[in-house]
Protein backbone atom coordinates (compact mmCIF):
# COMPACT_ATOMS: atom_id res chain seq x y z
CA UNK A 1 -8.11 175.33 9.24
CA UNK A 2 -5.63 177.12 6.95
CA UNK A 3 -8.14 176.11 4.54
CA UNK A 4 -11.47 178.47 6.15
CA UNK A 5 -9.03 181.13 7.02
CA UNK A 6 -8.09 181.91 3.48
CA UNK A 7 -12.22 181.48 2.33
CA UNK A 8 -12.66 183.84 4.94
CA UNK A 9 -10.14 186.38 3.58
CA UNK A 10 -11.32 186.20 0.58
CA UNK A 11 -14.76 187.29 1.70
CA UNK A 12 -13.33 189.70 3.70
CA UNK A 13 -11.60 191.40 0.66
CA UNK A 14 -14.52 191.17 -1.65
CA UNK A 15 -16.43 192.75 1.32
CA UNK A 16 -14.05 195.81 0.71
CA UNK A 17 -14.42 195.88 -2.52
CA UNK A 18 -18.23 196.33 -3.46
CA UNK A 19 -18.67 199.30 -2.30
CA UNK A 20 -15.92 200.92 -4.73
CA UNK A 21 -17.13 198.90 -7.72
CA UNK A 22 -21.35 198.52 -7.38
CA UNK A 23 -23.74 200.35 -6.67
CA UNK A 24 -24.58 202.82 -9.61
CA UNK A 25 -26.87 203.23 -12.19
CA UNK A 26 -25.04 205.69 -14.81
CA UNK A 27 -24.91 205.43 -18.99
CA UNK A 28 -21.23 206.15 -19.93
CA UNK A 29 -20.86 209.92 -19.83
CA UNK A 30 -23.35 210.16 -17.01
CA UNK A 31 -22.37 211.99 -13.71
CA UNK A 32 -24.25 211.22 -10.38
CA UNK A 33 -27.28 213.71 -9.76
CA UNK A 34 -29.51 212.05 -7.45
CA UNK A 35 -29.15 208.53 -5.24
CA UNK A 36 -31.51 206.29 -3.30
CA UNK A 37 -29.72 204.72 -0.79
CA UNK A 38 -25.72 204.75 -1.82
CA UNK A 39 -27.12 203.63 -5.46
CA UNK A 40 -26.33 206.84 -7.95
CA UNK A 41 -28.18 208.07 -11.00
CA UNK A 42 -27.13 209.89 -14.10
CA UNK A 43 -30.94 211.18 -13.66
CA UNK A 44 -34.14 212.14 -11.61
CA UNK A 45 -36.01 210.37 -13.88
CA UNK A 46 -34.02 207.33 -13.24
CA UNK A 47 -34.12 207.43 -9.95
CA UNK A 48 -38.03 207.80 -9.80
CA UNK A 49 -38.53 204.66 -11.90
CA UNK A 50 -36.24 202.94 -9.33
CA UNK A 51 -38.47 203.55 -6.62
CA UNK A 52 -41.19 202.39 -5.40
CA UNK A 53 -45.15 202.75 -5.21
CA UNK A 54 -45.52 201.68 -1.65
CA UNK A 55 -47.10 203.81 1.17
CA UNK A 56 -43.60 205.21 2.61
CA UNK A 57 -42.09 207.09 0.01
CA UNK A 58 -38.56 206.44 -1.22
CA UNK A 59 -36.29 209.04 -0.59
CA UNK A 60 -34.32 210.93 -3.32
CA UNK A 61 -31.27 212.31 -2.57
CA UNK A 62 -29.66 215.28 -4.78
CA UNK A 63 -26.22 215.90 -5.17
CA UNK A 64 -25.30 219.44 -4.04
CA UNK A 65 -25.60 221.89 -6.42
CA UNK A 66 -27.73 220.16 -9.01
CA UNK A 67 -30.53 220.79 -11.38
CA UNK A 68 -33.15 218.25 -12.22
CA UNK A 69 -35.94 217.61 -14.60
CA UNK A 70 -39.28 216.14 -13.95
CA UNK A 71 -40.03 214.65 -17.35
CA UNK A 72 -43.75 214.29 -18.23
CA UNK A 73 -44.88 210.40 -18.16
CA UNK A 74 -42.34 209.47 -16.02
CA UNK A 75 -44.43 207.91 -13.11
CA UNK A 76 -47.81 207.95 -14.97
CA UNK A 77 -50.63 205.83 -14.09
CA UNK A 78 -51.02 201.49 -13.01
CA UNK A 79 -47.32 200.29 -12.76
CA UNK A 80 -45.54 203.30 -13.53
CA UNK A 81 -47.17 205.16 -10.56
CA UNK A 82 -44.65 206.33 -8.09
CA UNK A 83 -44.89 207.70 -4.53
CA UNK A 84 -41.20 209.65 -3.96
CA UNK A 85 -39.53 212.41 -1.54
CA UNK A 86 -37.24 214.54 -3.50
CA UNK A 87 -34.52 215.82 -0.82
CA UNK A 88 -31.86 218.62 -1.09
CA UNK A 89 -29.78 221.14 1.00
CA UNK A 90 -31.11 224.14 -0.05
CA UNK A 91 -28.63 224.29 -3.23
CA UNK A 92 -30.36 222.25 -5.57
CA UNK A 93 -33.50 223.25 -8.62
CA UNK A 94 -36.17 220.67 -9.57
CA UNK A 95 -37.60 221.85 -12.87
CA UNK A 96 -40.98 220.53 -13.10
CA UNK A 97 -41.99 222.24 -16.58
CA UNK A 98 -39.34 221.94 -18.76
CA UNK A 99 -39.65 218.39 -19.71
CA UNK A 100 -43.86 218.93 -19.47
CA UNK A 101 -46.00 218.74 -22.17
CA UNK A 102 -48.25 221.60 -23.91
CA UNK A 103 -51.84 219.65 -23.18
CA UNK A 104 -54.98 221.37 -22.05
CA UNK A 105 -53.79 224.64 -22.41
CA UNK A 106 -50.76 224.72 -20.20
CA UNK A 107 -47.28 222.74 -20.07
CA UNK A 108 -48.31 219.63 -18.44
CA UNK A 109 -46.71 217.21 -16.70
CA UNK A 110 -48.45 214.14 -16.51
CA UNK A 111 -47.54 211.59 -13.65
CA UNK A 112 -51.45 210.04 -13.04
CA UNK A 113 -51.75 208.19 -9.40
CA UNK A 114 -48.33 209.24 -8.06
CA UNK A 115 -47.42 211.15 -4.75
CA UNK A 116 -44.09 213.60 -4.75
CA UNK A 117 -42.89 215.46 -1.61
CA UNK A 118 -40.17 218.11 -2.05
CA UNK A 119 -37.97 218.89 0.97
CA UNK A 120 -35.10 222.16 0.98
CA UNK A 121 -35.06 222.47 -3.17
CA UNK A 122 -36.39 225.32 -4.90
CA UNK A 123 -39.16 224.04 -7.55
CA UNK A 124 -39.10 225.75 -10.97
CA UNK A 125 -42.53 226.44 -12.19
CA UNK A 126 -44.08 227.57 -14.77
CA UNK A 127 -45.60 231.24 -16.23
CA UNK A 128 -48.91 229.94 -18.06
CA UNK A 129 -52.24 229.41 -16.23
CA UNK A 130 -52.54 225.41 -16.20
CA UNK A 131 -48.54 225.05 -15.68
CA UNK A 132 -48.50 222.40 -12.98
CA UNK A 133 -48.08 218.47 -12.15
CA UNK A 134 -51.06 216.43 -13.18
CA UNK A 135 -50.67 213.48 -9.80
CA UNK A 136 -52.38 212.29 -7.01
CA UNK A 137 -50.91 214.65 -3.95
CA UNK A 138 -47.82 217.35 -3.56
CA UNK A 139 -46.30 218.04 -0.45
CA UNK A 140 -43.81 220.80 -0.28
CA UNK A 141 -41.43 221.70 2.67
CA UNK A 142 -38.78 224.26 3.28
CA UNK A 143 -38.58 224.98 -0.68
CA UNK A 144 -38.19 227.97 -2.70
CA UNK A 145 -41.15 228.06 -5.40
CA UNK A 146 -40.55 230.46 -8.63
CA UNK A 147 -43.13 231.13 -11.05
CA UNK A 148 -46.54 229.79 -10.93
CA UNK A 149 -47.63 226.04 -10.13
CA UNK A 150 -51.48 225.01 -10.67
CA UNK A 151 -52.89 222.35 -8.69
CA UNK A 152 -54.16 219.44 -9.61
CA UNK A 153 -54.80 217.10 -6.54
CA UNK A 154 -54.03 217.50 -2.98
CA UNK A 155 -51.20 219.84 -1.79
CA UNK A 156 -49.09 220.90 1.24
CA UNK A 157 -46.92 223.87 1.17
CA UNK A 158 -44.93 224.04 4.71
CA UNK A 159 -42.50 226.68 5.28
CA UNK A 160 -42.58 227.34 1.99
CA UNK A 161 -41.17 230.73 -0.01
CA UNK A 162 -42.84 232.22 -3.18
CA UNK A 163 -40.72 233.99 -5.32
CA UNK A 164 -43.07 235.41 -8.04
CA UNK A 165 -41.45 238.32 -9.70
CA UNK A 166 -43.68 237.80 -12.85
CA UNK A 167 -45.25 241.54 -13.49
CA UNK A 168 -49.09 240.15 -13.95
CA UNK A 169 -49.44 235.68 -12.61
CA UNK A 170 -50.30 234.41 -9.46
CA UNK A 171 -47.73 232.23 -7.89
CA UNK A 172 -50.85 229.75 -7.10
CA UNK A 173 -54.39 228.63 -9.10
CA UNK A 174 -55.83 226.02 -7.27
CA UNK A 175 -57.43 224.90 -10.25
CA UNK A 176 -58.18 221.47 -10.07
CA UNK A 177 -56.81 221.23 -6.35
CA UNK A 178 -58.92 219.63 -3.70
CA UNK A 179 -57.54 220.16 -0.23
CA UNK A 180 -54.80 223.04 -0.21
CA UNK A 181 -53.11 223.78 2.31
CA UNK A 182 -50.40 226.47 3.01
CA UNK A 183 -48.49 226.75 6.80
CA UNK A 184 -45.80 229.30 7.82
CA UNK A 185 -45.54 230.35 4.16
CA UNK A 186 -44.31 233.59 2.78
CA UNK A 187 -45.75 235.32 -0.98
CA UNK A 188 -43.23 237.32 -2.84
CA UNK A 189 -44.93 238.86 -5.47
CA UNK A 190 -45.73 241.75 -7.57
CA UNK A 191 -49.79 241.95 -6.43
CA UNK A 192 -51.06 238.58 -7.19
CA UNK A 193 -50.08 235.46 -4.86
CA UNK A 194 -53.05 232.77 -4.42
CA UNK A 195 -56.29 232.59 -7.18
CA UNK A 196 -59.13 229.83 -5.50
CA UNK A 197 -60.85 229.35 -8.55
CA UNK A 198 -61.37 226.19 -10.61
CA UNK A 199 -64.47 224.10 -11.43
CA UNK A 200 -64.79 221.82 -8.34
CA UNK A 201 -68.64 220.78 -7.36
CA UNK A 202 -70.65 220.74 -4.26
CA UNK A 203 -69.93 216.81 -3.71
CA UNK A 204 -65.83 217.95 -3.69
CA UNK A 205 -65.34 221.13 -3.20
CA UNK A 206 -62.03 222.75 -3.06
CA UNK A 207 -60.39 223.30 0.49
CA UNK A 208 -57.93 226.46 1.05
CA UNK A 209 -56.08 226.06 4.33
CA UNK A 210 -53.97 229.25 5.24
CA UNK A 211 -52.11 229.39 8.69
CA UNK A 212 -49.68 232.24 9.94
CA UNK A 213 -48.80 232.64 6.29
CA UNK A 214 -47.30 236.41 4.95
CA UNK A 215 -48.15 237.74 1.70
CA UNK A 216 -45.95 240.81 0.10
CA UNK A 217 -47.14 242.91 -2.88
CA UNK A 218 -43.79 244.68 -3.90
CA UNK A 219 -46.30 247.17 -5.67
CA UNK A 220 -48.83 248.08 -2.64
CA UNK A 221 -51.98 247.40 -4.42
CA UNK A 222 -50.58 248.57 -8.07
CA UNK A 223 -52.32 245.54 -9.33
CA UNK A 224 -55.29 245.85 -8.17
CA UNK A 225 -55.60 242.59 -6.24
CA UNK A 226 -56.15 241.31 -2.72
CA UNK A 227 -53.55 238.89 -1.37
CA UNK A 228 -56.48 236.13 -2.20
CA UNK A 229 -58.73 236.51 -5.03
CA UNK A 230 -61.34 234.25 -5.25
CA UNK A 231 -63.13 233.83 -9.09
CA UNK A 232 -66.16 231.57 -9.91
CA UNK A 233 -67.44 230.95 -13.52
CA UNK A 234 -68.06 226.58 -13.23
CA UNK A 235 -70.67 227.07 -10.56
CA UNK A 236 -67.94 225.95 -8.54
CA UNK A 237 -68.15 225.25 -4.02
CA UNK A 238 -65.14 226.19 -2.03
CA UNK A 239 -64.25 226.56 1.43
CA UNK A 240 -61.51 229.33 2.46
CA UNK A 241 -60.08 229.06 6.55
CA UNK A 242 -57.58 231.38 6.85
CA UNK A 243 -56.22 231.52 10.53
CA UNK A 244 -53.39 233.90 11.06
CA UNK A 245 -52.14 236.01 7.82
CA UNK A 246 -50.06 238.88 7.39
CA UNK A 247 -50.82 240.60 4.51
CA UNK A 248 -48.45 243.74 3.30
CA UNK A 249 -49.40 245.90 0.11
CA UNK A 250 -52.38 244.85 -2.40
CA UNK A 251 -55.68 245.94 -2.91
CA UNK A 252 -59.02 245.74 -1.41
CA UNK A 253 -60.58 243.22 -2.86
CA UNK A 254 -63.75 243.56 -5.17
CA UNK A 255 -67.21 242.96 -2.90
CA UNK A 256 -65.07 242.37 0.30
CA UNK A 257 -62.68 245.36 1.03
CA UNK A 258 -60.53 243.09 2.60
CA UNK A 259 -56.64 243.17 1.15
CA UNK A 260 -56.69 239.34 1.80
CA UNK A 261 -59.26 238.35 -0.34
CA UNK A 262 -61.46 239.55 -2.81
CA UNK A 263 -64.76 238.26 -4.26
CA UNK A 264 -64.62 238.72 -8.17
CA UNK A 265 -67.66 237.31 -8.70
CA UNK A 266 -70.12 237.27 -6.05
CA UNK A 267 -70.06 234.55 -4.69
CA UNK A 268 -72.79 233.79 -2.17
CA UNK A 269 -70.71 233.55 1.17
CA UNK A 270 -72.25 230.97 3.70
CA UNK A 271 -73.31 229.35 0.27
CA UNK A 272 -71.08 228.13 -2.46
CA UNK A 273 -68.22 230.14 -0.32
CA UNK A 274 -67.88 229.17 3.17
CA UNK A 275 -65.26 231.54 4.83
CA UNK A 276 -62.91 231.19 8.03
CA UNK A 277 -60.84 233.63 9.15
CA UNK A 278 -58.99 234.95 11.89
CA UNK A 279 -55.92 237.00 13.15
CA UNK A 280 -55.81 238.99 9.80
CA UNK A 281 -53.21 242.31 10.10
CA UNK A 282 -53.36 244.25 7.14
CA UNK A 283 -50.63 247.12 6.49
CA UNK A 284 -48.52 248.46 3.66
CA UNK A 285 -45.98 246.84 2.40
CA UNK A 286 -42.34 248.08 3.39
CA UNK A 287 -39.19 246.99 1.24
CA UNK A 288 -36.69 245.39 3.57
CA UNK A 289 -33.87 246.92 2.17
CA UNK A 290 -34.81 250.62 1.83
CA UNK A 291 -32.70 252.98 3.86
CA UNK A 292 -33.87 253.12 7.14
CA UNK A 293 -34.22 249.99 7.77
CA UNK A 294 -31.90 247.29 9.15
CA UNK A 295 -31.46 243.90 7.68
CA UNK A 296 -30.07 241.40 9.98
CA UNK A 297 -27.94 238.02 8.71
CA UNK A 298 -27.18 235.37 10.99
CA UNK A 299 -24.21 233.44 9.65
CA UNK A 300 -25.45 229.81 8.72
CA UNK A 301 -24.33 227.01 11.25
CA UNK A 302 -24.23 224.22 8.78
CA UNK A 303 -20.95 222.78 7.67
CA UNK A 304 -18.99 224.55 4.55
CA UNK A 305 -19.32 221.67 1.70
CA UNK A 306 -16.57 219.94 0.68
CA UNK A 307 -14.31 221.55 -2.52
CA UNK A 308 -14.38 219.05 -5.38
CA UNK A 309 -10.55 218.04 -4.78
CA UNK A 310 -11.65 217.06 -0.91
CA UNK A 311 -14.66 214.86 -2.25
CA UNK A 312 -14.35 210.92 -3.22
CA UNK A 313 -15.47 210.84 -6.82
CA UNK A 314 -17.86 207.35 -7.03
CA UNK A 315 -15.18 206.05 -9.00
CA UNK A 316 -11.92 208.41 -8.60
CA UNK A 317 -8.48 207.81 -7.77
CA UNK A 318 -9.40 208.92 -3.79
CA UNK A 319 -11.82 205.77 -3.10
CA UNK A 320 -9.11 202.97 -4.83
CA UNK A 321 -6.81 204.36 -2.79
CA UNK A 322 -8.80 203.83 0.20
CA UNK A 323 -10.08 200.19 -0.99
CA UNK A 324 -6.14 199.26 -1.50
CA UNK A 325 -5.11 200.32 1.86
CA UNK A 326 -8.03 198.59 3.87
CA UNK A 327 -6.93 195.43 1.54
CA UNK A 328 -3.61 196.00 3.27
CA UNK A 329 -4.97 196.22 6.30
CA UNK A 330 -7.27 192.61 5.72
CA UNK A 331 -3.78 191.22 4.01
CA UNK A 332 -1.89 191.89 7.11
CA UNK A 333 -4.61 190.70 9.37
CA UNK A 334 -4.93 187.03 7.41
CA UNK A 335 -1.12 186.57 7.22
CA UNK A 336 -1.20 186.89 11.37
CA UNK A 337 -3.57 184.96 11.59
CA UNK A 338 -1.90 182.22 9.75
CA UNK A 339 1.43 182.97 10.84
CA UNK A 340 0.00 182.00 14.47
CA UNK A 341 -1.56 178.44 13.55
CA UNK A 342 1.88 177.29 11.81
């Protein structure tokens, strides 16, 4: 008996142990930037190639405060293809151009037949016209987008905020999207926010979804733009449904009047443009913090974040301090236990 007792102390203390000494995935010098599970990598990259192509994505969780790179090839086509949610707290930057390459005419960055979500990040973009991720679908929700991202596949932007403060780019070219699809969003921008215009064909024609989005020209029409311009030189088929849009500033748009979308080049509506809209207020745009005006704050309810000294570091002095006093604890525990069957 004494015998099983002590096998199943031992257990008991390597039981305590693992999660102190396992469980992470870093080159020496590396510091923990993203996890799956309680497994920690030195690297997003790292962390995609960890996960899996399967039909529920793997969730990627980033360490507060972080910034990330989405490195072209990373989860590119047959066995490298990857389908991933990328998950912050509103602190953390994914740059998804920095690491692209300059293909096509644009920084690419090429990650053929995979699927990434993005959930309470802001997403760097790009500033060319073809800047964008070259995959299979993008879904986007709660995240702050800067620059301008061109589509490539299927996307959904959900509660989404474009900050485009780029003098003369649109914060969206749908490009080579094919359902697109924009709810509760809000467009930041200097007079251009969403260009439909790409070479898609009758047999797949691109799909622009907007629902109670808002869309801001700082410079109230400077640039000469409606909130949605729509451009057509590939004989190209789209379909625009726009129900429920606030648009504040920009131009009427060329053969529409409308300052939420214009028609640059005459595109037969009912045709090769099929249009969709409803509960459309137009009005000029109003800078919310210009005297006379009151900005209200309400104080955030989450939790302050831990200081660094209050945190246990993966390996640090905090968590062998805690393994050595729950060995204690299994010690004491075993010797009772013993003690009794003397």
């Amino acid at each position: 008996m004494k015998k099983f007792l002590s096998v199943v102390l031992a257990f008991l203390m390597l039981a305590v142990l693992l999660p102190t000494t396992a469980l992470a995935d870093l080159a020496e010098g590396e510091t923990c930037v993203a996890k799956i599970g309680e497994t920690e990598y030195g690297t997003l990259d790292k962390a995609i190639q960890a996960a899996a192509n399967a039909e529920t994505p793997t969730t990627i969780s980033l360490e507060n405060g972080v910034t990330v790179y989405l490195t072209s090839g990373t989860a590119h086509e047959n066995n490298n293809s990857r389908n991933v949610k990328i998950v912050g707290n509103g602190t953390q930057t994914v740059d998804v151009i920095q690491n692209a390459v300059n293909a096509e005419g644009g920084m690419l960055s090429y990650q053929r037949g995979s699927k990434f979500a993005f959930e309470n990040v802001t997403v760097k973009a790009g500033e060319g016209n073809f800047d964008g991720i070259v995959c299979s679908a993008l879904t986007f929700n709660n995240c702050t987008i800067t620059g301008k991202l061109t589509l490539y596949g299927a996307a959904t932007f959900t509660g989404c905020t474009f900050n485009n403060t780029m003098a003369n780019q649109y914060s969206i070219w749908t490009w080579g999207g094919t359902t697109v699809t924009f709810t509760n969003c809000t467009f930041n921008t200097n007079g251009k926010a969403i260009l439909l215009y790409g070479h898609s064909p009758a047999s797949n024609p691109t799909n622009l979804i907007v629902n109670n989005c808002e869309f801001n020209d700082r410079q109230n029409g400077a640039a000469g733009k409606a909130a949605i311009e729509i451009g057509n030189d590939y004989d190209a088929t789209y379909k625009l449904t726009v129900t429920g849009a606030t648009v504040n500033g920009f131009a009427p748009g060329k053969n529409t009047g409308s300052k939420l979308w214009g028609n640059k080049n005459s595109m037969a509506v009912g045709e090769t443009l099929t249009m969709e809209t409803a509960g459309i207020t137009e009005r000029p745009y109003t800078d919310p913090t210009t005297p006379g005006t009151i900005t209200i704050i309400v104080p955030s309810t989450e939790e302050t974040p831990k200081t660094d000294d209050q945190k246990n570091p993966s390996t640090g002095a905090n968590d062998m301090v805690a393994a050595a006093a729950a060995l204690m604890a299994v010690a004491a525990l075993g010797m009772s236990i013993l003690s009794r069957k003397k």
